[in-house]
PDB file of N, CA and C in Angstrom:
ATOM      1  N   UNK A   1       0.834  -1.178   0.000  1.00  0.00           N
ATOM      2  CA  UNK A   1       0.000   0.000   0.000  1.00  0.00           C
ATOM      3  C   UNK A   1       0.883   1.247   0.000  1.00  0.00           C
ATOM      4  N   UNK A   2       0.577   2.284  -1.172  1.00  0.00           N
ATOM      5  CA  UNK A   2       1.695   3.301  -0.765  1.00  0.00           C
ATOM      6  C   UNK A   2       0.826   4.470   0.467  1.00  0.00           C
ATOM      7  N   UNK A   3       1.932   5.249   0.519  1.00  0.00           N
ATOM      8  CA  UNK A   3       1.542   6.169   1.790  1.00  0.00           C
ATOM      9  C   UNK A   3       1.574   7.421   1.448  1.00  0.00           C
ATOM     10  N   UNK A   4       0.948   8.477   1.769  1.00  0.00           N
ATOM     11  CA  UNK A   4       0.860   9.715   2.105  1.00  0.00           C
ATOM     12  C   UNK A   4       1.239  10.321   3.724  1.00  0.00           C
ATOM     13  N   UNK A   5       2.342  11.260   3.458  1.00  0.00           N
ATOM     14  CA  UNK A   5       2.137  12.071   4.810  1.00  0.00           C
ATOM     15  C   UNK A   5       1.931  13.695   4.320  1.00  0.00           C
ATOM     16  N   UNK A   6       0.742  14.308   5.014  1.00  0.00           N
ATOM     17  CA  UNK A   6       0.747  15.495   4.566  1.00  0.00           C
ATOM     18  C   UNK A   6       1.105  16.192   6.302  1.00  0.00           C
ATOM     19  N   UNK A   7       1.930  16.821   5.618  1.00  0.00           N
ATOM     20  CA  UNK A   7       2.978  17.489   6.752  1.00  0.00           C
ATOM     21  C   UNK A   7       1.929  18.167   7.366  1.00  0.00           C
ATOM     22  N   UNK A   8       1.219  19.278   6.972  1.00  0.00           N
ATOM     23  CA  UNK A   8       0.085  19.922   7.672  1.00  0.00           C
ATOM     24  C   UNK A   8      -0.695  18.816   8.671  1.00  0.00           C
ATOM     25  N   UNK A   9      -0.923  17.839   8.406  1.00  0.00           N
ATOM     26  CA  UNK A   9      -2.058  17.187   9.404  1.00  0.00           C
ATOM     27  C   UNK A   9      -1.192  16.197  10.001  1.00  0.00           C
ATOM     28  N   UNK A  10      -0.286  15.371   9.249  1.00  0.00           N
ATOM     29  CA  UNK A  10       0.818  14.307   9.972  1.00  0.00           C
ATOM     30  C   UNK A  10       1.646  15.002  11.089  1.00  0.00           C
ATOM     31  N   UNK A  11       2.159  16.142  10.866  1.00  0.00           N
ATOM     32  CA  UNK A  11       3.388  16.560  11.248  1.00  0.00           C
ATOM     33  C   UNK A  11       3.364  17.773  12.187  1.00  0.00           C
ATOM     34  N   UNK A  12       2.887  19.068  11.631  1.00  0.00           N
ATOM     35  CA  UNK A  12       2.549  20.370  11.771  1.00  0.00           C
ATOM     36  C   UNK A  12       3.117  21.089  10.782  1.00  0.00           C
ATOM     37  N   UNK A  13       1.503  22.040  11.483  1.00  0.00           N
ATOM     38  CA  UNK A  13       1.380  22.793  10.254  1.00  0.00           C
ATOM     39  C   UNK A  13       2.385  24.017  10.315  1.00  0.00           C
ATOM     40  N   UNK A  14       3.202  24.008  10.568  1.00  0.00           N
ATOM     41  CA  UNK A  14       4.619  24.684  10.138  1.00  0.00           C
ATOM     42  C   UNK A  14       5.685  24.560  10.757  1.00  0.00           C
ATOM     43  N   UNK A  15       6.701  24.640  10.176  1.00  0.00           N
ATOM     44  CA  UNK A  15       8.363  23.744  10.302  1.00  0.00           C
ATOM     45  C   UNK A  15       9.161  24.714  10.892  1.00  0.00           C
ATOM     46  N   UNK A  16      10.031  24.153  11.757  1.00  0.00           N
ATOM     47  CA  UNK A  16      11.339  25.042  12.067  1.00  0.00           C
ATOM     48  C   UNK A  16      11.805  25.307  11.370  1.00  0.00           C
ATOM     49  N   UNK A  17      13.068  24.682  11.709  1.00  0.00           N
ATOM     50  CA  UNK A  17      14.548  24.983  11.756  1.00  0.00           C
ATOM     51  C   UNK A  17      15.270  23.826  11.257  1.00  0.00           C
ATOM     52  N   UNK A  18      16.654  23.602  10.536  1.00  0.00           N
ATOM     53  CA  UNK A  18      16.990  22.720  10.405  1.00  0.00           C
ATOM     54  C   UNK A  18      17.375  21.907  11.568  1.00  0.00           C
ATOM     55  N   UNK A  19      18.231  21.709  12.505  1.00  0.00           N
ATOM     56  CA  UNK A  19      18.469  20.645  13.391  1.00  0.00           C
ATOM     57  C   UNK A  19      17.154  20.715  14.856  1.00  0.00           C
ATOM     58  N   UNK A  20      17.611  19.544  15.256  1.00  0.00           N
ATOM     59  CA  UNK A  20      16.630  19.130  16.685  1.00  0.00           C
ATOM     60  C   UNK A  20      17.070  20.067  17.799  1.00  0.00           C
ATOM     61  N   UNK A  21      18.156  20.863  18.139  1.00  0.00           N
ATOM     62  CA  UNK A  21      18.737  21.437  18.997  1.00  0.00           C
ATOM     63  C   UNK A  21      18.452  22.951  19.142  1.00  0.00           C
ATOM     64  N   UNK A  22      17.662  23.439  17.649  1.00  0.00           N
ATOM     65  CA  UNK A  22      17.497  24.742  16.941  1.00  0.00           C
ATOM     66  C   UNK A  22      15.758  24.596  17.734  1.00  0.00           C
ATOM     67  N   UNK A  23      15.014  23.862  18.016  1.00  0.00           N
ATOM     68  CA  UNK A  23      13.904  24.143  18.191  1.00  0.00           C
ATOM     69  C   UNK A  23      12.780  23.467  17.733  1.00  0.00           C
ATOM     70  N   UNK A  24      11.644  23.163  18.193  1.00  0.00           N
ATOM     71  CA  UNK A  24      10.504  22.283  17.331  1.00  0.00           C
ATOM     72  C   UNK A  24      10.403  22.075  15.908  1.00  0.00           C
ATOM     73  N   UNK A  25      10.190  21.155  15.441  1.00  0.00           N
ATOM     74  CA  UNK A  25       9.653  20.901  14.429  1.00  0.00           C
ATOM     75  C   UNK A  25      10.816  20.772  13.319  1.00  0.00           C
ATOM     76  N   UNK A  26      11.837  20.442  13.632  1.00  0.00           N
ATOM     77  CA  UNK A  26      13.041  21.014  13.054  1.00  0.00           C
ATOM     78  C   UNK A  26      12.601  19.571  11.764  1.00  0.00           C
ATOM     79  N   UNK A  27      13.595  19.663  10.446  1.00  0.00           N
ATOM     80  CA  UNK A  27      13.731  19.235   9.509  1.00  0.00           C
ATOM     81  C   UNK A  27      14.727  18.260   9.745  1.00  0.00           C
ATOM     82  N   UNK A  28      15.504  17.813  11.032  1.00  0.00           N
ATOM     83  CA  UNK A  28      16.079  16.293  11.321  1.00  0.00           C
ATOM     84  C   UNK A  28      15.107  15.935  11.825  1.00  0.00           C
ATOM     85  N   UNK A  29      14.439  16.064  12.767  1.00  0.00           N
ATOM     86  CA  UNK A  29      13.142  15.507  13.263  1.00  0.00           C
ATOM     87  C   UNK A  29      12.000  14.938  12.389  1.00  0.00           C
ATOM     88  N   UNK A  30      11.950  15.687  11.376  1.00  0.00           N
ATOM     89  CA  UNK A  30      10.857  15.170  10.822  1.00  0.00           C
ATOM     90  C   UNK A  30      11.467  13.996   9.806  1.00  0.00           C
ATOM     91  N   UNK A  31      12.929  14.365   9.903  1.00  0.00           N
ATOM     92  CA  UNK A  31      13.630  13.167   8.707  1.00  0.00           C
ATOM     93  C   UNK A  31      13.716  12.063   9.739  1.00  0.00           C
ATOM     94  N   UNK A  32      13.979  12.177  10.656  1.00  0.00           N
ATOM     95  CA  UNK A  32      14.439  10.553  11.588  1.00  0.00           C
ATOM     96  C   UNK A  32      12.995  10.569  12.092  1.00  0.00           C
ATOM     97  N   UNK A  33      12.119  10.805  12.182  1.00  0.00           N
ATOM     98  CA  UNK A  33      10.644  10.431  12.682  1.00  0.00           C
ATOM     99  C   UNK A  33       9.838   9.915  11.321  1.00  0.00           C
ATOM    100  N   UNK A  34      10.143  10.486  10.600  1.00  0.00           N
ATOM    101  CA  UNK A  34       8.878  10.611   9.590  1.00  0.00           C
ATOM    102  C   UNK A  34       9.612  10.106   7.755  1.00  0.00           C
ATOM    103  N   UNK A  35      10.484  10.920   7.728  1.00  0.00           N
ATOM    104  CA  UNK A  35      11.045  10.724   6.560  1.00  0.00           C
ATOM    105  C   UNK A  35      12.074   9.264   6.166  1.00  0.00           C
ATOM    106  N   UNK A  36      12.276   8.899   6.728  1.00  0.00           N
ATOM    107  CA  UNK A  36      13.837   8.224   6.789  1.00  0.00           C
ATOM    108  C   UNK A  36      12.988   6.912   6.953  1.00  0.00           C
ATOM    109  N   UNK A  37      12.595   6.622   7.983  1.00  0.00           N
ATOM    110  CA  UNK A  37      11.459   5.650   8.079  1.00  0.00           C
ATOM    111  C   UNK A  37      10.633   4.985   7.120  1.00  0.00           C
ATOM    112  N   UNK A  38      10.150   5.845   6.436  1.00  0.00           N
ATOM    113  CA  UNK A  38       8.676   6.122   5.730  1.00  0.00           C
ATOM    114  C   UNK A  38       8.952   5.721   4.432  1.00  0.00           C
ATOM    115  N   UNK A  39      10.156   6.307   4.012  1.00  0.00           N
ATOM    116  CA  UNK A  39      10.919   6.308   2.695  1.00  0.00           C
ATOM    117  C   UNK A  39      11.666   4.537   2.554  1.00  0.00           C
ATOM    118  N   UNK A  40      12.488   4.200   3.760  1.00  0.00           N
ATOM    119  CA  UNK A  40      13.072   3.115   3.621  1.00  0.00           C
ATOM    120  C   UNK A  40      12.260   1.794   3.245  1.00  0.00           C
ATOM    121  N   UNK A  41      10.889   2.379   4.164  1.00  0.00           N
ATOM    122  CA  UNK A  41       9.649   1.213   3.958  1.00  0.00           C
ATOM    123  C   UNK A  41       9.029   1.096   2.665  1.00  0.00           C
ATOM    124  N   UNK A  42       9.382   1.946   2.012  1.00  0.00           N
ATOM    125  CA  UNK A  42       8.520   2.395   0.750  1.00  0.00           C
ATOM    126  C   UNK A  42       9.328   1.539  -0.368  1.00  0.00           C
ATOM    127  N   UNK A  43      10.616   1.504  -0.015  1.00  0.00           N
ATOM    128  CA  UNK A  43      11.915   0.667  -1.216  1.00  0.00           C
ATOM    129  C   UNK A  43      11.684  -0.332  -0.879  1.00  0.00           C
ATOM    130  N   UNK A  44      11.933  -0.965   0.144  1.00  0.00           N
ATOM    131  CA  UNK A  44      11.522  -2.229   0.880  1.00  0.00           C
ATOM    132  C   UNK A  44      10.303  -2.925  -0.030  1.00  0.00           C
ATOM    133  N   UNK A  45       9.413  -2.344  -0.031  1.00  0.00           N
ATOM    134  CA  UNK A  45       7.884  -3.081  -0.700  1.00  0.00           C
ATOM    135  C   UNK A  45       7.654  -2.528  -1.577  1.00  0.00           C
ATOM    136  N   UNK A  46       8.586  -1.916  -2.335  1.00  0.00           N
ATOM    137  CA  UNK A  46       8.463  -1.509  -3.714  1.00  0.00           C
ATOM    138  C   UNK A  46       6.782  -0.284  -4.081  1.00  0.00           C
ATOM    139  N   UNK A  47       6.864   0.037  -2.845  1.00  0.00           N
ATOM    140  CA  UNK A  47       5.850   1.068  -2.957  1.00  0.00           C
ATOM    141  C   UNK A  47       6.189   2.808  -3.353  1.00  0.00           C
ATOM    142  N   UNK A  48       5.542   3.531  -3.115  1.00  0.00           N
ATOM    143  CA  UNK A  48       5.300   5.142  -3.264  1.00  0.00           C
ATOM    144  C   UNK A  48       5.249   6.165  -2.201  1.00  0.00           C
ATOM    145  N   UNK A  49       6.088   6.696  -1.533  1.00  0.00           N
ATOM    146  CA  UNK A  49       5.705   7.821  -0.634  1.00  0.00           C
ATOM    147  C   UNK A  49       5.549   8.827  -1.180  1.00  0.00           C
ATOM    148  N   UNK A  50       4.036   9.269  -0.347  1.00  0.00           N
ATOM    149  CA  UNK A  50       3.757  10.877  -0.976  1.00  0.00           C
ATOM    150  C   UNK A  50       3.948  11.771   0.151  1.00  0.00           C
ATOM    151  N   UNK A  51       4.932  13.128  -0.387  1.00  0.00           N
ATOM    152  CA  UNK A  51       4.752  13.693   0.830  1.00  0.00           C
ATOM    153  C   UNK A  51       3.897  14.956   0.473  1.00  0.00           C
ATOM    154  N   UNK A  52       2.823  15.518   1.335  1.00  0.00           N
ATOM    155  CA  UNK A  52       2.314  16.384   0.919  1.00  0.00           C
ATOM    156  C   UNK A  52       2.551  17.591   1.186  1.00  0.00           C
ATOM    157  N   UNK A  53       3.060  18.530   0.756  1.00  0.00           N
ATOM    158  CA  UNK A  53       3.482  20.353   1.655  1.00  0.00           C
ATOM    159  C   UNK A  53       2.568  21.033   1.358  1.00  0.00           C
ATOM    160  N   UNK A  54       1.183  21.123   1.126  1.00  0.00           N
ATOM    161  CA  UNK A  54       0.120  22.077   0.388  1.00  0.00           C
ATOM    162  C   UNK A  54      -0.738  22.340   2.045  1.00  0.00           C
ATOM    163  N   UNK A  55      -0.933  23.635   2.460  1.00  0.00           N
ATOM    164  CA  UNK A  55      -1.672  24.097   3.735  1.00  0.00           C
ATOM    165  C   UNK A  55      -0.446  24.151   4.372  1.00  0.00           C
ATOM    166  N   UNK A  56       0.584  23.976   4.747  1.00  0.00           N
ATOM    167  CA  UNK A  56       1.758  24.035   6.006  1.00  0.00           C
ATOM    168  C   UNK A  56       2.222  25.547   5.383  1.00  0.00           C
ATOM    169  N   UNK A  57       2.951  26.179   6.177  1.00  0.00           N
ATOM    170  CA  UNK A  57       4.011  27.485   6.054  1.00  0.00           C
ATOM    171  C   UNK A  57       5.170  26.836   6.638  1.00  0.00           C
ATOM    172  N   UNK A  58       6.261  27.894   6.557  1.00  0.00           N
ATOM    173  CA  UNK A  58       7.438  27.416   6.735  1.00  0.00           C
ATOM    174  C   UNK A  58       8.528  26.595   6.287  1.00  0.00           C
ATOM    175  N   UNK A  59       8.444  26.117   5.061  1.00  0.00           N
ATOM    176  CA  UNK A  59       9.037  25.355   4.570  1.00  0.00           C
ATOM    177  C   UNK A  59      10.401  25.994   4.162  1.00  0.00           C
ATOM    178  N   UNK A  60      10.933  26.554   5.195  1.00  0.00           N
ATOM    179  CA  UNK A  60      12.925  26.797   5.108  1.00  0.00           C
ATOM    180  C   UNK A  60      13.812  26.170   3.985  1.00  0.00           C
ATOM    181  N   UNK A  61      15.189  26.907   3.223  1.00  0.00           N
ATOM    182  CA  UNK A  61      15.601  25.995   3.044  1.00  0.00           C
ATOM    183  C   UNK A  61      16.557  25.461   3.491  1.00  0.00           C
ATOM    184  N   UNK A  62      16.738  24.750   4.676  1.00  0.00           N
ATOM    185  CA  UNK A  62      17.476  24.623   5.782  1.00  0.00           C
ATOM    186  C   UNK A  62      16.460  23.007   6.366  1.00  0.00           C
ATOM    187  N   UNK A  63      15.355  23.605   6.024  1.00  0.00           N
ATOM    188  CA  UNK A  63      14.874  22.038   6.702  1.00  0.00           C
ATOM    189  C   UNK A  63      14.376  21.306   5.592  1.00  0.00           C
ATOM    190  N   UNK A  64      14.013  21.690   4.313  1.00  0.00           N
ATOM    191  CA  UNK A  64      14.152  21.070   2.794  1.00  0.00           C
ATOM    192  C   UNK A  64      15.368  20.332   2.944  1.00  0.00           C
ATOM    193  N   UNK A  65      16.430  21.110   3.086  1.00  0.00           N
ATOM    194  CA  UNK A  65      18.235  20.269   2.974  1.00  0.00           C
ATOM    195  C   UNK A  65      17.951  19.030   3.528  1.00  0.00           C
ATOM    196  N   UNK A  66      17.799  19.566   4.854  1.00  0.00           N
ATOM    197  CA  UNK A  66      18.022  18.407   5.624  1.00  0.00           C
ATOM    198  C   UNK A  66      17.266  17.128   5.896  1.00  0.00           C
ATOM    199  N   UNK A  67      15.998  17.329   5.365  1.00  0.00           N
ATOM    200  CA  UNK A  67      14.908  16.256   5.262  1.00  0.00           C
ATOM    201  C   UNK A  67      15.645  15.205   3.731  1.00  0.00           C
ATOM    202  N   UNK A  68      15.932  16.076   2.726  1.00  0.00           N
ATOM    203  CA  UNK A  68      15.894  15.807   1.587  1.00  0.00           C
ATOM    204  C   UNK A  68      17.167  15.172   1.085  1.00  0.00           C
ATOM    205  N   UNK A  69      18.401  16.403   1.535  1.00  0.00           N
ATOM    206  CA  UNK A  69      19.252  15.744   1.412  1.00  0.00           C
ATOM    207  C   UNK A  69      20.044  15.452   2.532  1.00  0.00           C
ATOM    208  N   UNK A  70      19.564  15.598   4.067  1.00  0.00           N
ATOM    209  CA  UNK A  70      20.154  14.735   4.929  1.00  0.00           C
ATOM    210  C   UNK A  70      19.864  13.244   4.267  1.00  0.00           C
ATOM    211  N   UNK A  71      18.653  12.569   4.274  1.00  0.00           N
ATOM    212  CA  UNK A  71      18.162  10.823   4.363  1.00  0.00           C
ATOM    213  C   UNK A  71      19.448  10.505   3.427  1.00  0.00           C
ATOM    214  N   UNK A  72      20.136  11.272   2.243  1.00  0.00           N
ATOM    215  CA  UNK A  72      21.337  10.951   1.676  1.00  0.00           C
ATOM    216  C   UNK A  72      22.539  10.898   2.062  1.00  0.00           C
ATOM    217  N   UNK A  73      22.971  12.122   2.808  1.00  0.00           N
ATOM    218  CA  UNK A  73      24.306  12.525   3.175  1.00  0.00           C
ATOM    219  C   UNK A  73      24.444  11.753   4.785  1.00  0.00           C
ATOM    220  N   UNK A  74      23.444  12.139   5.625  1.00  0.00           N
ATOM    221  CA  UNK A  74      23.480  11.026   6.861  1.00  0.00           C
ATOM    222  C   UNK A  74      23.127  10.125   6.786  1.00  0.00           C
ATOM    223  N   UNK A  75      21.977   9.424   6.354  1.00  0.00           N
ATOM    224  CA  UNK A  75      21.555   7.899   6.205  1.00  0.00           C
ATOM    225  C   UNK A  75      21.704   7.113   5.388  1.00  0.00           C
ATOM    226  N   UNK A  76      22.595   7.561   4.364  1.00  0.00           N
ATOM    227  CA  UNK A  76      23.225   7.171   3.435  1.00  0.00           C
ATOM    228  C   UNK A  76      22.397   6.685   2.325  1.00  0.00           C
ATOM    229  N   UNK A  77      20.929   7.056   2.233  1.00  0.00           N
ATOM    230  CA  UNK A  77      19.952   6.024   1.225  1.00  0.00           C
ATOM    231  C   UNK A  77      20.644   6.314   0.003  1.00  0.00           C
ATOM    232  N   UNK A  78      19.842   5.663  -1.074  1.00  0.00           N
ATOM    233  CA  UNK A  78      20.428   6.262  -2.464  1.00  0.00           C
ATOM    234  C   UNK A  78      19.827   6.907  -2.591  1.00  0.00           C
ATOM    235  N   UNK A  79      19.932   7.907  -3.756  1.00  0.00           N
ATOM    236  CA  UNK A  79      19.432   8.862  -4.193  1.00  0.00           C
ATOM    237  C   UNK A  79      18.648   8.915  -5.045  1.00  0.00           C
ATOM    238  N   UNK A  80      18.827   7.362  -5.973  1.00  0.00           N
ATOM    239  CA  UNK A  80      18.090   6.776  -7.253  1.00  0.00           C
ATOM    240  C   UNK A  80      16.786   5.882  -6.550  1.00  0.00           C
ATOM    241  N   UNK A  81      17.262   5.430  -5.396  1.00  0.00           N
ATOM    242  CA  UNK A  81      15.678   4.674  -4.959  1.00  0.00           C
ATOM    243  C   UNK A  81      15.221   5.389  -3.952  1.00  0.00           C
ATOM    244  N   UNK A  82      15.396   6.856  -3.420  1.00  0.00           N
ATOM    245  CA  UNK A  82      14.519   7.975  -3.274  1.00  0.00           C
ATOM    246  C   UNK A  82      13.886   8.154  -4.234  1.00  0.00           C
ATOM    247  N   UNK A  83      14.111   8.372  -5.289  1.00  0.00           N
ATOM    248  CA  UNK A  83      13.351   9.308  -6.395  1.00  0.00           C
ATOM    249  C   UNK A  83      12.734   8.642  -6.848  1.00  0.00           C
ATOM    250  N   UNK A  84      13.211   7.166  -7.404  1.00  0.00           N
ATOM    251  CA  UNK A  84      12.051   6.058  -7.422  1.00  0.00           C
ATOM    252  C   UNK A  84      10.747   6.159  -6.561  1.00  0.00           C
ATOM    253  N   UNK A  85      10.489   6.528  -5.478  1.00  0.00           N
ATOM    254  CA  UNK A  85       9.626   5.927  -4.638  1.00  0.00           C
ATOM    255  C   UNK A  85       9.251   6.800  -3.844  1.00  0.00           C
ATOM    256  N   UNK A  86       9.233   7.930  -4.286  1.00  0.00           N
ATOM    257  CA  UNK A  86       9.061   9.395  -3.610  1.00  0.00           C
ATOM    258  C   UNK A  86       8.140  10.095  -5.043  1.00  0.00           C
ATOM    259  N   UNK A  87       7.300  10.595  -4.296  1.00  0.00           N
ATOM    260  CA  UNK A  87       6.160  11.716  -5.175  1.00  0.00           C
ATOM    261  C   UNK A  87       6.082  12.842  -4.344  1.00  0.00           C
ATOM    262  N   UNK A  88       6.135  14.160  -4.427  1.00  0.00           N
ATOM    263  CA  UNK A  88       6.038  15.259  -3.762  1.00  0.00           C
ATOM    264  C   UNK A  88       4.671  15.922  -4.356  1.00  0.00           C
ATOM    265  N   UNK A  89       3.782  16.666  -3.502  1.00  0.00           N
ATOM    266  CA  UNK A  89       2.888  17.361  -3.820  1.00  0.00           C
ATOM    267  C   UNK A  89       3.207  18.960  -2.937  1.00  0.00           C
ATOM    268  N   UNK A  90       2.912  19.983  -4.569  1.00  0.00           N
ATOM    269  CA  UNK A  90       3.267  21.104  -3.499  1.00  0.00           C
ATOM    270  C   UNK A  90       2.753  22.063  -4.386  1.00  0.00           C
ATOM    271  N   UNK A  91       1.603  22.407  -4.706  1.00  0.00           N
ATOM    272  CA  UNK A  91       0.617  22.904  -5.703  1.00  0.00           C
ATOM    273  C   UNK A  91       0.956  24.186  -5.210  1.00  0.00           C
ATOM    274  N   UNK A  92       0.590  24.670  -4.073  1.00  0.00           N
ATOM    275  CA  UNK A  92       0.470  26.075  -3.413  1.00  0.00           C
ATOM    276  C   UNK A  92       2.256  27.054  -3.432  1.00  0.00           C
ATOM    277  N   UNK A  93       2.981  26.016  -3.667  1.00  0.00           N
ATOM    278  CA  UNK A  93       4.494  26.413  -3.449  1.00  0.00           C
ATOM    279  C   UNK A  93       5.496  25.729  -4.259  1.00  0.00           C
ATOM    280  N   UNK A  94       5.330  25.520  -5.806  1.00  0.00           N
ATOM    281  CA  UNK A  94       5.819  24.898  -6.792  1.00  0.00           C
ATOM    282  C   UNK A  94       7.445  24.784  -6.516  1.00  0.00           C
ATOM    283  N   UNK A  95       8.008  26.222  -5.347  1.00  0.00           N
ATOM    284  CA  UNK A  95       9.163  26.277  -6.076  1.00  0.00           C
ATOM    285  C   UNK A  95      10.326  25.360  -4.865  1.00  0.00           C
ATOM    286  N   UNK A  96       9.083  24.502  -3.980  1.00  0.00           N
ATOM    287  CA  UNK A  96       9.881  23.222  -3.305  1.00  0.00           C
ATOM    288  C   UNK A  96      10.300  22.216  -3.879  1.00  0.00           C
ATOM    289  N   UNK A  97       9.684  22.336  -4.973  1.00  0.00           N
ATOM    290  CA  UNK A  97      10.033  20.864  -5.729  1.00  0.00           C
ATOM    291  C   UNK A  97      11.158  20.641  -6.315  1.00  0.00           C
ATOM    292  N   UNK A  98      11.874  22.168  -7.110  1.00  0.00           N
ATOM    293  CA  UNK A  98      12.795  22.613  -7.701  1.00  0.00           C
ATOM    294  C   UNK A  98      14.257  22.620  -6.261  1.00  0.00           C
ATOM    295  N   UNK A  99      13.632  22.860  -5.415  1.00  0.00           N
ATOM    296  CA  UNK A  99      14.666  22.628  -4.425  1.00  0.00           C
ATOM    297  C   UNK A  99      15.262  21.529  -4.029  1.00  0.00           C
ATOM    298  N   UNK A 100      13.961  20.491  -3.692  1.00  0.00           N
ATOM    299  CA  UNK A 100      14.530  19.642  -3.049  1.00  0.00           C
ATOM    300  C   UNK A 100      15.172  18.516  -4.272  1.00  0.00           C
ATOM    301  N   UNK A 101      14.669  18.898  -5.358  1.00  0.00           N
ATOM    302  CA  UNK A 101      15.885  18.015  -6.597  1.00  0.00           C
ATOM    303  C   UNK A 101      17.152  18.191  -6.390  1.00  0.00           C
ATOM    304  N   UNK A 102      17.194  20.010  -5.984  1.00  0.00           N
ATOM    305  CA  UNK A 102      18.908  21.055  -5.873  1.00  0.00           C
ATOM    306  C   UNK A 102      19.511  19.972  -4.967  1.00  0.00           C
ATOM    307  N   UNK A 103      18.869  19.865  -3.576  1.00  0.00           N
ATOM    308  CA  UNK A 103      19.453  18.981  -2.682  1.00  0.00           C
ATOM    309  C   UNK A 103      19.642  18.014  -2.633  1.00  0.00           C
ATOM    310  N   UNK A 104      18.438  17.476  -2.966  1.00  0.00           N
ATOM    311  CA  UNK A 104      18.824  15.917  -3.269  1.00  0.00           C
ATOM    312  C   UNK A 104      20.525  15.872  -4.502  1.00  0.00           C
ATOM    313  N   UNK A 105      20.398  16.077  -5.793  1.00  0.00           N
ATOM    314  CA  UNK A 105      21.429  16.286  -6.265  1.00  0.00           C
ATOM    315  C   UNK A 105      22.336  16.777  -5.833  1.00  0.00           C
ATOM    316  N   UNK A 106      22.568  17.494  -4.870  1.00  0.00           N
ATOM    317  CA  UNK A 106      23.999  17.981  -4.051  1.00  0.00           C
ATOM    318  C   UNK A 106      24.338  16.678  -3.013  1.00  0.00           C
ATOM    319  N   UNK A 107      23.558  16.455  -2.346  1.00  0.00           N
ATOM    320  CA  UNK A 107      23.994  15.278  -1.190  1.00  0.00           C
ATOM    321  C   UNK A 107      24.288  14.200  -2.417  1.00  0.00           C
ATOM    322  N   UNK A 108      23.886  13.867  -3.374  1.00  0.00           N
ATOM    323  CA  UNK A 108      24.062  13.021  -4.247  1.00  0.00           C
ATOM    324  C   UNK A 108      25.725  13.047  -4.411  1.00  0.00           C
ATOM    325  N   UNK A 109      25.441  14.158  -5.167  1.00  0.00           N
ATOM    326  CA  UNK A 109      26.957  14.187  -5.376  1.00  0.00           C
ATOM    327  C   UNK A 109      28.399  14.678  -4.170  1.00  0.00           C
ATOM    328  N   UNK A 110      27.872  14.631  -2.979  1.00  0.00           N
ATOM    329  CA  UNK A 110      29.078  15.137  -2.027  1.00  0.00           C
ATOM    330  C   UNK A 110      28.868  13.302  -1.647  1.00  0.00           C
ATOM    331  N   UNK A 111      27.780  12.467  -1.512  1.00  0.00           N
ATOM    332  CA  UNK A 111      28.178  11.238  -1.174  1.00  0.00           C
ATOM    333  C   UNK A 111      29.162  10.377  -1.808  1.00  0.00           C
ATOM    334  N   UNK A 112      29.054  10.887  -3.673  1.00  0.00           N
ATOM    335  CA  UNK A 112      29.988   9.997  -4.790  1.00  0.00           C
ATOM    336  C   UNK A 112      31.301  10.714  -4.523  1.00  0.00           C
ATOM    337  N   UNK A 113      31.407  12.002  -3.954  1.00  0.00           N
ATOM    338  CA  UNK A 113      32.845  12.217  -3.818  1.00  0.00           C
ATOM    339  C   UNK A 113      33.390  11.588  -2.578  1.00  0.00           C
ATOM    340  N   UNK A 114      32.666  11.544  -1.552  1.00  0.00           N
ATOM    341  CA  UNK A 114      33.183  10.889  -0.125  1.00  0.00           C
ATOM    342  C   UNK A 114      33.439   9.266  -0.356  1.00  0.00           C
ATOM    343  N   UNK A 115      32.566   9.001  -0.984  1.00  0.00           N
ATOM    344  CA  UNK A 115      32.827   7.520  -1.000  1.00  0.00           C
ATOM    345  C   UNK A 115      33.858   6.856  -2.182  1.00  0.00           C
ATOM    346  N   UNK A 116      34.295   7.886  -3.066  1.00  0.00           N
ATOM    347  CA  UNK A 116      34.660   7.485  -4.044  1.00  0.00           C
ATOM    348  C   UNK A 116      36.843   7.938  -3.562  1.00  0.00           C
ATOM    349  N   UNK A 117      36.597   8.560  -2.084  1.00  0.00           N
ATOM    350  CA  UNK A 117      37.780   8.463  -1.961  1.00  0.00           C
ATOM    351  C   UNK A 117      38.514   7.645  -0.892  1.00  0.00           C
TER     352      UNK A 117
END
């Protein structure tokens, strides 16, 4: 079964900060609670996570990074069976989507340089 989390009703309806130490709702929190989890289960059973950002404020890009391209750079997932198995909805704020590719593709590529030395 694939899944939906819409951050507004799953999560709250608006985001910190990037780390857990910065204050509620931060964008590691929601990656080691919600994201990291959610996503791994989704490769696992060859399913779909949707995440939804439409009704929330706050969407930093500081906690985009770190949701998006922390699960890469700290949890080491791939980056190719993220994108596989990840759908983003963000009607109200198109220009998250364009971001979190930026990031995802940056942790992408700082992982092929770390590992490749």
């Amino acid at each position: 079964m694939n899944k939906t989390v819409k951050i507004r009703d799953d999560y709250n309806w608006s985001t910190g900060s990037r780390l857990i130490i910065e204050g509620p709702h931060s964008g590691e929190d929601f990656r080691i609670k919600f994201f990291y989890p959610m996503i791994i289960d989704a490769i696992a059973s060859n399913e779909t996570l949707t995440i939804d950002f439409d009704g929330g404020i706050g969407y930093g890009t500081s906690w985009l990074e770190e949701v998006f391209g922390g699960v890469i750079r700290k949890d080491r997932v791939d980056a190719q069976d993220v994108r596989k198995h990840l759908r983003l909805i963000a009607t109200q704020q198109p220009y998250i989507l364009r971001l979190v590719d930026k990031y995802m593709k940056q942790a992408e590529e700082k992982a092929r340089l770390q590992f490749a030395n």
